[in-house]
C-alpha atoms as a PDB file:
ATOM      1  CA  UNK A   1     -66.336  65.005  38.566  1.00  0.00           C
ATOM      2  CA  UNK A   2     -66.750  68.880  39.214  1.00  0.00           C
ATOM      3  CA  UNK A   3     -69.654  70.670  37.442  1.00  0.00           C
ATOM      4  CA  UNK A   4     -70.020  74.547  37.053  1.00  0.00           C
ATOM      5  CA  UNK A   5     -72.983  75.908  37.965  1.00  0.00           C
ATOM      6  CA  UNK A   6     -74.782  76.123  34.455  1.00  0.00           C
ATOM      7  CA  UNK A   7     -73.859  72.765  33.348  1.00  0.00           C
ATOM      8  CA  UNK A   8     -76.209  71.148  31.098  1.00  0.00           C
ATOM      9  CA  UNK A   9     -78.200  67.931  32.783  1.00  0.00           C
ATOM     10  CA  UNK A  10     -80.505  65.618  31.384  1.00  0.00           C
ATOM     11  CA  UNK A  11     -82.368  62.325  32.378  1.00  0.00           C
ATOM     12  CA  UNK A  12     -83.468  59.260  30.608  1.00  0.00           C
ATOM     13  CA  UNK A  13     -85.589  56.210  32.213  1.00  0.00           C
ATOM     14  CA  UNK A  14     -86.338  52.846  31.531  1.00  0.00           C
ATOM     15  CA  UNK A  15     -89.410  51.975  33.354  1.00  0.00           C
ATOM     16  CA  UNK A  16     -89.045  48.263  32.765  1.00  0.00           C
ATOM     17  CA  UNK A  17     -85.915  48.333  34.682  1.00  0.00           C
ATOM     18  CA  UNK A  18     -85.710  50.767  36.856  1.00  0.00           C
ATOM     19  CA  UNK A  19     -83.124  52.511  35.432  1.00  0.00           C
ATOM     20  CA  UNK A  20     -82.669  56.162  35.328  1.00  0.00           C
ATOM     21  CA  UNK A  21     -79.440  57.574  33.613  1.00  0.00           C
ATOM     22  CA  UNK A  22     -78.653  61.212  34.223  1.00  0.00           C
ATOM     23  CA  UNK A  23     -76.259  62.999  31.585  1.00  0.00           C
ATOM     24  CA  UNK A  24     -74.406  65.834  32.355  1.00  0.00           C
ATOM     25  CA  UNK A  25     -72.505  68.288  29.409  1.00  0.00           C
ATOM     26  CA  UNK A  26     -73.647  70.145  26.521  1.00  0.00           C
ATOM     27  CA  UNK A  27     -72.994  66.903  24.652  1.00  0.00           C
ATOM     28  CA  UNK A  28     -73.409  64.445  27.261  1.00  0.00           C
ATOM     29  CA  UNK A  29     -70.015  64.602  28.348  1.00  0.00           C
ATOM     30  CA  UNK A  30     -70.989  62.042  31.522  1.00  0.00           C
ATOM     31  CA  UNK A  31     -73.929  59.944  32.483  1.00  0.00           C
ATOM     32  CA  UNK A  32     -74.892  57.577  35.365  1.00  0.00           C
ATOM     33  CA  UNK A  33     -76.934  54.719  34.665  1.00  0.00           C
ATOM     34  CA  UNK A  34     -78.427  54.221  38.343  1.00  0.00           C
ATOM     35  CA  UNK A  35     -80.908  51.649  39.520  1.00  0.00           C
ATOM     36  CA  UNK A  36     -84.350  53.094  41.624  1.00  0.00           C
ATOM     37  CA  UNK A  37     -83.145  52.129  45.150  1.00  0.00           C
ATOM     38  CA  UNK A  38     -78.904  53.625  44.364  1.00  0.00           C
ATOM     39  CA  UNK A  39     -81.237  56.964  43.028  1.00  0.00           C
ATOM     40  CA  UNK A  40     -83.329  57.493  46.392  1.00  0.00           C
ATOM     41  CA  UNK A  41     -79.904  56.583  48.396  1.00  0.00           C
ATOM     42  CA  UNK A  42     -78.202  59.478  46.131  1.00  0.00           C
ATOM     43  CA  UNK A  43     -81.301  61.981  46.768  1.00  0.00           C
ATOM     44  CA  UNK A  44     -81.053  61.361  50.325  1.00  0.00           C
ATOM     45  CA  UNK A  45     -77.256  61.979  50.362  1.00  0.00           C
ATOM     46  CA  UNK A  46     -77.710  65.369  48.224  1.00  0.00           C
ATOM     47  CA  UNK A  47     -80.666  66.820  50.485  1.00  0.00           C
ATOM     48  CA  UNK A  48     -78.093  66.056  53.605  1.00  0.00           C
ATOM     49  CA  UNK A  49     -75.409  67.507  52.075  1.00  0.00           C
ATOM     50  CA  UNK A  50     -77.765  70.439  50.673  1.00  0.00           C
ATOM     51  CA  UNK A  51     -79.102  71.155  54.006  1.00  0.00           C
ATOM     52  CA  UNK A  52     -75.683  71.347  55.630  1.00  0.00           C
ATOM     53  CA  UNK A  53     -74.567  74.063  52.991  1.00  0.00           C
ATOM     54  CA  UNK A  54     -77.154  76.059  53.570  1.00  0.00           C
ATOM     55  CA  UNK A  55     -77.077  75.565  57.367  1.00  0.00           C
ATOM     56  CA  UNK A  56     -73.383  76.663  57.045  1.00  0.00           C
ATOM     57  CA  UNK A  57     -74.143  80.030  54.871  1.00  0.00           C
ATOM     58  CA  UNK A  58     -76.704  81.134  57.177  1.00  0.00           C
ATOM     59  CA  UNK A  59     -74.347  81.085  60.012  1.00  0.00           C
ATOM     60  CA  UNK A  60     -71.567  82.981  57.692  1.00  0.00           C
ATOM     61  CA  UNK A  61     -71.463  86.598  58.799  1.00  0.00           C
ATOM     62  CA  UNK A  62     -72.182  89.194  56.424  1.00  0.00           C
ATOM     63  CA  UNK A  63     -69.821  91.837  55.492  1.00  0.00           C
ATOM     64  CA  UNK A  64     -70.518  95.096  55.837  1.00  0.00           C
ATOM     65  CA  UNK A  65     -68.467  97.241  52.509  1.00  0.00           C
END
């Protein structure tokens, strides 16, 4: 799946279960139903991946018009 940047998201829970389920689209286009231990696992993989991004674009040289 590849989102734009102004994508609409959403989130549901069930606390009973554990379940979250994150929508993504104006009209819910896509959704993950995702148990609480698969969501911190997914967090942990975003904020790695989030940190090497912005690691990367701070080393990117700026250029001068």
């Amino acid at each position: 799946m590849e989102m734009r940047a102004d994508v609409t998201m959403s989130y549901e829970v069930d606390r009973d279960n554990k379940i979250a389920t994150l929508t993504f689209g104006s009209r819910n286009e896509y959704s993950l139903a995702i148990g609480l231990r698969n969501l911190e696992q997914l967090l942990e993989l975003a904020s790695a991946a989030r940190l090497d991004l912005v690691a990367h674009a701070e080393r990117e040289p700026v250029l001068e018009r």
